[in-house]
PDB file of N, CA and C in Angstrom:
ATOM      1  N   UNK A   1      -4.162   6.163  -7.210  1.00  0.00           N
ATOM      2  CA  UNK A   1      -5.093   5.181  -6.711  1.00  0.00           C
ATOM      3  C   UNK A   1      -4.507   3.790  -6.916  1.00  0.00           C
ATOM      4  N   UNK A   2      -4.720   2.757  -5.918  1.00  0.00           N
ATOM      5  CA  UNK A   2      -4.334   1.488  -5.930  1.00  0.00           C
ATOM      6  C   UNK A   2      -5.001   0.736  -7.577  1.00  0.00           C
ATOM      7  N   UNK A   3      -3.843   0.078  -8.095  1.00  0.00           N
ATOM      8  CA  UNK A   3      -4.275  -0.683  -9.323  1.00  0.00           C
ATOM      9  C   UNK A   3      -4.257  -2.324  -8.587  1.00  0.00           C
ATOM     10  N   UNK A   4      -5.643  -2.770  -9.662  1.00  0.00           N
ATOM     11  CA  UNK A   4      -5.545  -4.236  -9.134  1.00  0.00           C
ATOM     12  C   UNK A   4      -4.255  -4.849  -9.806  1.00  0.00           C
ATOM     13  N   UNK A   5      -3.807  -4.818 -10.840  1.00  0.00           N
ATOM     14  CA  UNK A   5      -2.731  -5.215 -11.111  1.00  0.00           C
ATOM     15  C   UNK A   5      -1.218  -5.166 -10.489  1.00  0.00           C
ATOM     16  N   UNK A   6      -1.353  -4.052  -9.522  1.00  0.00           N
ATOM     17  CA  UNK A   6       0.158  -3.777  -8.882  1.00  0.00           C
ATOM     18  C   UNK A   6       0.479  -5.470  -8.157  1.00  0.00           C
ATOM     19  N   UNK A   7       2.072  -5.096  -7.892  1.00  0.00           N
ATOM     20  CA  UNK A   7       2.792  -6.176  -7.306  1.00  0.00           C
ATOM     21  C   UNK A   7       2.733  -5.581  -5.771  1.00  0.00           C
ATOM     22  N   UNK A   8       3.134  -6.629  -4.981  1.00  0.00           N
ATOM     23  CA  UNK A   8       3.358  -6.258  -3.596  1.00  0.00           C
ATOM     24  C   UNK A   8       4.505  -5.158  -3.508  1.00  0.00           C
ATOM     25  N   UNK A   9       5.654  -4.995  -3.995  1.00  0.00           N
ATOM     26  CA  UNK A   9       6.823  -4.226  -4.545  1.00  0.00           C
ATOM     27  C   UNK A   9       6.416  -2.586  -5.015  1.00  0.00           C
ATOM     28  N   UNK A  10       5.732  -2.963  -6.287  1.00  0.00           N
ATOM     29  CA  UNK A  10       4.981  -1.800  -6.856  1.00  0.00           C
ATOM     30  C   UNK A  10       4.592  -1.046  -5.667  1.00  0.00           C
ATOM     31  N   UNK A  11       3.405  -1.681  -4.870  1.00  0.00           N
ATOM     32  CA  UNK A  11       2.617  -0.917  -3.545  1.00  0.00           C
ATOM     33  C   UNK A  11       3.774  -0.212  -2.766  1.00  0.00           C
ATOM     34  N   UNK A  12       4.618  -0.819  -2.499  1.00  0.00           N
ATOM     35  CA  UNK A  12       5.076   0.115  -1.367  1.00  0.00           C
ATOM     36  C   UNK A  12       6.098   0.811  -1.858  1.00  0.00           C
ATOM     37  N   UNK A  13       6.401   0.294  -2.940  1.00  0.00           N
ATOM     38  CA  UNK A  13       7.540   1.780  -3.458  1.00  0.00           C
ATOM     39  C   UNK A  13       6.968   3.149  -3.780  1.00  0.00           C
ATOM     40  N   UNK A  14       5.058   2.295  -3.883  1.00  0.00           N
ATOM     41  CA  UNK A  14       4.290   4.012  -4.493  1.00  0.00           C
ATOM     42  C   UNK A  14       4.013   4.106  -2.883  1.00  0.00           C
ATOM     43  N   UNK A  15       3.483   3.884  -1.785  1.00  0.00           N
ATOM     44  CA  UNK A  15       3.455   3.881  -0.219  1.00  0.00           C
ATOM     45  C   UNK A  15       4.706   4.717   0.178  1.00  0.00           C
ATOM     46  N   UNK A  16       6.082   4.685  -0.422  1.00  0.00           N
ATOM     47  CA  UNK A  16       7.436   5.434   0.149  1.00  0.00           C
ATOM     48  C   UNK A  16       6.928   6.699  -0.722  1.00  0.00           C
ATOM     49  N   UNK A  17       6.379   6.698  -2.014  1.00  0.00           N
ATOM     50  CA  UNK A  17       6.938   7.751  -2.355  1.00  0.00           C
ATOM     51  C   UNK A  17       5.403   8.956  -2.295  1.00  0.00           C
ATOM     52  N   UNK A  18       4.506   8.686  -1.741  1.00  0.00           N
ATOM     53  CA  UNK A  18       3.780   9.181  -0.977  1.00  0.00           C
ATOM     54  C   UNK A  18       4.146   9.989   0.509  1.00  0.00           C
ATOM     55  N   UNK A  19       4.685   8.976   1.235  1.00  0.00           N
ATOM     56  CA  UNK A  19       5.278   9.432   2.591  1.00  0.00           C
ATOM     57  C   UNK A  19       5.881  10.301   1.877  1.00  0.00           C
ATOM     58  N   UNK A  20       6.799  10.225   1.383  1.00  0.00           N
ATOM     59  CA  UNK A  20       8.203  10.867   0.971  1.00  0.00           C
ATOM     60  C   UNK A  20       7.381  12.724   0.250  1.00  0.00           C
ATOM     61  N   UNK A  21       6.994  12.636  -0.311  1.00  0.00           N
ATOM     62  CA  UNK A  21       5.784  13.765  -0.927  1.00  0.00           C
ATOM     63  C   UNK A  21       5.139  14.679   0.324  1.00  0.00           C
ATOM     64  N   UNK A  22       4.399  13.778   0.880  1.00  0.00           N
ATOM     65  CA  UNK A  22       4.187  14.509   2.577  1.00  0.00           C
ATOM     66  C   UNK A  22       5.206  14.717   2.893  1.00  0.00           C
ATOM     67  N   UNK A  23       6.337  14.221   3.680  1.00  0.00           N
ATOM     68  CA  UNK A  23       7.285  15.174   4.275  1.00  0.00           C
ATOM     69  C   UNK A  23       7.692  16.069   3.567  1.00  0.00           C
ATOM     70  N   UNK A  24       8.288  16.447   2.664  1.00  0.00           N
ATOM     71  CA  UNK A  24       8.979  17.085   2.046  1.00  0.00           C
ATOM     72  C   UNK A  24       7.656  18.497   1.186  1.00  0.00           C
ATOM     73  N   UNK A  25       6.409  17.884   1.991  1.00  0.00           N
ATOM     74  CA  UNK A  25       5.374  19.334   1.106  1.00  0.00           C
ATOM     75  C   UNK A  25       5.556  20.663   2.681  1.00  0.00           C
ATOM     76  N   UNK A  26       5.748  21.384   1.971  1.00  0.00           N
ATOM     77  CA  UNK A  26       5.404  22.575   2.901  1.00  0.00           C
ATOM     78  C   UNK A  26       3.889  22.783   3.483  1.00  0.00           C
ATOM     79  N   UNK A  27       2.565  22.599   2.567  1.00  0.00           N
ATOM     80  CA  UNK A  27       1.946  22.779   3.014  1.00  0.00           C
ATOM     81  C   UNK A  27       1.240  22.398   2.140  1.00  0.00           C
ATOM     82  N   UNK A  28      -0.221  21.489   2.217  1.00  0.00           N
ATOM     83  CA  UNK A  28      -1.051  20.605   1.438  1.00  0.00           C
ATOM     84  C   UNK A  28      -2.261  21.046   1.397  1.00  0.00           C
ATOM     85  N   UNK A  29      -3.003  21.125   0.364  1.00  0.00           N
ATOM     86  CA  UNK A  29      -4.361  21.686   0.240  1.00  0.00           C
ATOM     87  C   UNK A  29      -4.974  20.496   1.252  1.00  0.00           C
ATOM     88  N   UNK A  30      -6.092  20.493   2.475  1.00  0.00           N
ATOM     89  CA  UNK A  30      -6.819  19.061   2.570  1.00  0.00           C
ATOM     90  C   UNK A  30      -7.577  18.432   1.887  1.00  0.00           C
ATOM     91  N   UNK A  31      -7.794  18.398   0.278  1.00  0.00           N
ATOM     92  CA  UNK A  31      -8.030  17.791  -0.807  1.00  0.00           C
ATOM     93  C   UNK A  31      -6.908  16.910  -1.073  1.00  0.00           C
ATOM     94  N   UNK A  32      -5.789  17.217  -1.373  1.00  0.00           N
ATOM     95  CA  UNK A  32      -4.449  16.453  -1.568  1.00  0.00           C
ATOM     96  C   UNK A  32      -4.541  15.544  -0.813  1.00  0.00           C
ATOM     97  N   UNK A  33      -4.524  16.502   0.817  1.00  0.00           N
ATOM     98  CA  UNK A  33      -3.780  15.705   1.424  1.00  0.00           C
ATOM     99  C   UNK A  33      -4.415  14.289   1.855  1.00  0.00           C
ATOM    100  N   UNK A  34      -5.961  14.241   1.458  1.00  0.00           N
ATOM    101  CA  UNK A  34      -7.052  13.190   1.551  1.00  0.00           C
ATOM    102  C   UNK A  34      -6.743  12.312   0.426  1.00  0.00           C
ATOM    103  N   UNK A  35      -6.434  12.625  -1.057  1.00  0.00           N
ATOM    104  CA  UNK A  35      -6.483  11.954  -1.777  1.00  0.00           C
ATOM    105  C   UNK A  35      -5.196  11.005  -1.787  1.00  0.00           C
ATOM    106  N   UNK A  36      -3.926  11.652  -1.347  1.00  0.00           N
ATOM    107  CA  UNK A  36      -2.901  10.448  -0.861  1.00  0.00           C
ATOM    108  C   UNK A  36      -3.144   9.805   0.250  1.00  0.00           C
ATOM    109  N   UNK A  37      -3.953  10.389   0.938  1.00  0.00           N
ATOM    110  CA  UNK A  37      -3.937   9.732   2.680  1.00  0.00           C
ATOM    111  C   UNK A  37      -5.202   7.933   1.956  1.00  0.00           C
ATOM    112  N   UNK A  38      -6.062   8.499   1.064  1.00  0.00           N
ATOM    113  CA  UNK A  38      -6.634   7.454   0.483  1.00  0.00           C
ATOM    114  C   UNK A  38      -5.985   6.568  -0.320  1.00  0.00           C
ATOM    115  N   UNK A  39      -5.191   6.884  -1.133  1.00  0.00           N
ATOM    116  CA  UNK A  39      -4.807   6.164  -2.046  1.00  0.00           C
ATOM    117  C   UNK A  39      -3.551   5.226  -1.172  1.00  0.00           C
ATOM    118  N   UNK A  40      -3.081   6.049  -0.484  1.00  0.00           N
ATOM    119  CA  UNK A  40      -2.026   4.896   0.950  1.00  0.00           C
ATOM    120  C   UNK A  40      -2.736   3.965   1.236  1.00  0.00           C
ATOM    121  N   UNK A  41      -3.794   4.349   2.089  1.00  0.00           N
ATOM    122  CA  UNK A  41      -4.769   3.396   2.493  1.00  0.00           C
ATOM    123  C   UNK A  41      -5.138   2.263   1.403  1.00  0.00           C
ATOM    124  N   UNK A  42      -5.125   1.871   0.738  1.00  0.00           N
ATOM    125  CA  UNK A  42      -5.876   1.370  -0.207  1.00  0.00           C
ATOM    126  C   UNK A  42      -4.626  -0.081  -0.323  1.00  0.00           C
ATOM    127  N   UNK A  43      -3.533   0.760  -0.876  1.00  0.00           N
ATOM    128  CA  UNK A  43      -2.596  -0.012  -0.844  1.00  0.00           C
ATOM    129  C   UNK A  43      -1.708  -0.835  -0.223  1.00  0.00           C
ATOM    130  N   UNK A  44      -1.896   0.296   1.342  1.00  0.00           N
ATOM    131  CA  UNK A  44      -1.773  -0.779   2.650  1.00  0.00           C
ATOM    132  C   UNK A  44      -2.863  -1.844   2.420  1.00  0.00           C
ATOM    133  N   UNK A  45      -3.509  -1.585   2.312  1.00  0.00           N
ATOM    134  CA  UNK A  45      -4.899  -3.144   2.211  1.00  0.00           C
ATOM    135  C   UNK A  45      -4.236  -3.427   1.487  1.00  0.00           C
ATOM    136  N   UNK A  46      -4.279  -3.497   0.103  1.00  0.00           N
ATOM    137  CA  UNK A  46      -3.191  -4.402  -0.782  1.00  0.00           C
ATOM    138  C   UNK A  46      -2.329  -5.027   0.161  1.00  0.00           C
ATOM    139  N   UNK A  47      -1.491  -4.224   0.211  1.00  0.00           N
ATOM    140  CA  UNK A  47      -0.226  -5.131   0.493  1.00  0.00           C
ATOM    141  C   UNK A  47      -0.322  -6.437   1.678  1.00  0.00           C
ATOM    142  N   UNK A  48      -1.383  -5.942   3.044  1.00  0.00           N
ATOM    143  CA  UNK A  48      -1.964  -6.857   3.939  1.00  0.00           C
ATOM    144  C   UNK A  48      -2.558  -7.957   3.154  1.00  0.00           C
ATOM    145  N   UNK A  49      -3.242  -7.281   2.440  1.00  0.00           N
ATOM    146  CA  UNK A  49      -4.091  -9.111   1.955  1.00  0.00           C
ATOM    147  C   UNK A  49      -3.130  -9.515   0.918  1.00  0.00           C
ATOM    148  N   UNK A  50      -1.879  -8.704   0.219  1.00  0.00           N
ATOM    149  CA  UNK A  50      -0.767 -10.118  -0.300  1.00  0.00           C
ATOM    150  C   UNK A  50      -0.514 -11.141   0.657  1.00  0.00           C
ATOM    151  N   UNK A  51      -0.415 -10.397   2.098  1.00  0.00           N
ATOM    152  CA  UNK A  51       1.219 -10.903   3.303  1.00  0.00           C
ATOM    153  C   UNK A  51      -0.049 -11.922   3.687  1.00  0.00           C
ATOM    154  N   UNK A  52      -1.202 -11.643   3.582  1.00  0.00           N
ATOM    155  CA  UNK A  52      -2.662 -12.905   4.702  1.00  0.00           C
ATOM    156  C   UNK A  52      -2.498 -14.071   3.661  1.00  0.00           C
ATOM    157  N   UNK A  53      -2.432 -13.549   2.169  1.00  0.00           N
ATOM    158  CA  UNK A  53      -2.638 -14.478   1.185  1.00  0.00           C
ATOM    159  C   UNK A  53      -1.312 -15.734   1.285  1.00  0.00           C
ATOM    160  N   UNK A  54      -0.342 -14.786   1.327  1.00  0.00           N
ATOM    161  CA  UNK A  54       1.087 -15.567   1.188  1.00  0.00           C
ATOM    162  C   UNK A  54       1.395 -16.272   2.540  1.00  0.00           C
ATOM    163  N   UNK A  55       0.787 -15.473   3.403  1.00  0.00           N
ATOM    164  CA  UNK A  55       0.674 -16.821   5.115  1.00  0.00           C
ATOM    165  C   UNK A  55      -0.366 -17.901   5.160  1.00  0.00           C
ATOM    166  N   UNK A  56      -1.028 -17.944   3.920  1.00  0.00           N
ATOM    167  CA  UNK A  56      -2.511 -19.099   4.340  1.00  0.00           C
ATOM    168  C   UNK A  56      -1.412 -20.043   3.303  1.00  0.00           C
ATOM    169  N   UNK A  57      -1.048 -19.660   1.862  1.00  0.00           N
ATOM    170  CA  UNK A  57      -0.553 -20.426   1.512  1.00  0.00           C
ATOM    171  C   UNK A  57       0.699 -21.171   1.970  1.00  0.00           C
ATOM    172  N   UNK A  58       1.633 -20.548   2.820  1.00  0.00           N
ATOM    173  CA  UNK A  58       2.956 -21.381   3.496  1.00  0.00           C
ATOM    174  C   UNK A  58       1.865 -22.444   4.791  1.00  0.00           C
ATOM    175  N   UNK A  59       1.093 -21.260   5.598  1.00  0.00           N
ATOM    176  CA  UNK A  59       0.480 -22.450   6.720  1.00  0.00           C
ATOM    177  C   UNK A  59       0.029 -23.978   5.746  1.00  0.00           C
ATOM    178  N   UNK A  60      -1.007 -24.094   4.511  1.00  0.00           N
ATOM    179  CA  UNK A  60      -1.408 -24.843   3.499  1.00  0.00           C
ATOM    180  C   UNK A  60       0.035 -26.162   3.060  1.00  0.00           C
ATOM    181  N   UNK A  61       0.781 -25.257   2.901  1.00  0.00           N
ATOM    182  CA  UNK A  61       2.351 -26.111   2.673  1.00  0.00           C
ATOM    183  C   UNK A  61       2.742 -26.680   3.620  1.00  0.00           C
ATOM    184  N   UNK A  62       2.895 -26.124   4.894  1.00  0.00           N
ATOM    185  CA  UNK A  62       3.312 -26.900   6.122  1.00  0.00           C
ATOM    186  C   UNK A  62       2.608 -27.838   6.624  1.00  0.00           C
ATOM    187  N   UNK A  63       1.467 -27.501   6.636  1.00  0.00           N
ATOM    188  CA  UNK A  63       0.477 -28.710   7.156  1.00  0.00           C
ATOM    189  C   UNK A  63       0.294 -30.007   6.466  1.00  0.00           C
ATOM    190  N   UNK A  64      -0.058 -29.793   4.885  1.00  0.00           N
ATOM    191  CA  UNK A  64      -0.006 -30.813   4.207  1.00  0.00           C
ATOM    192  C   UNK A  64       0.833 -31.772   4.157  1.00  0.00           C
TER     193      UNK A  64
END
């Protein structure tokens, strides 16, 4: 599950190694396969609202 503490970095190295888990499973209970398909999700949001956060602050810099 996504931690509020992760880094943008953190997220997607656990995001690769998710993918990476799915491909390489032969075959996934659909319990599993919900609980990574959630916990991806989660962290994609993470990582989007770093990249929204880190574009309001450069637009904030440029303008000023």
């Amino acid at each position: 599950m996504a931690k509020e503490n992760n880094t943008y970095d953190q997220a997607i190295k656990r995001i690769e190694q998710i993918v990476t888990e799915l491909e390489q499973a032969e075959a996934l209970s659909m319990d599993s396969y919900q609980a990574k398909a959630k916990e991806a999700k989660q962290l994609l949001a993470f990582c989007q609202k770093q990249l929204t956060d880190w574009e309001n602050k450069m637009n904030d810099v440029i303008l000023d």
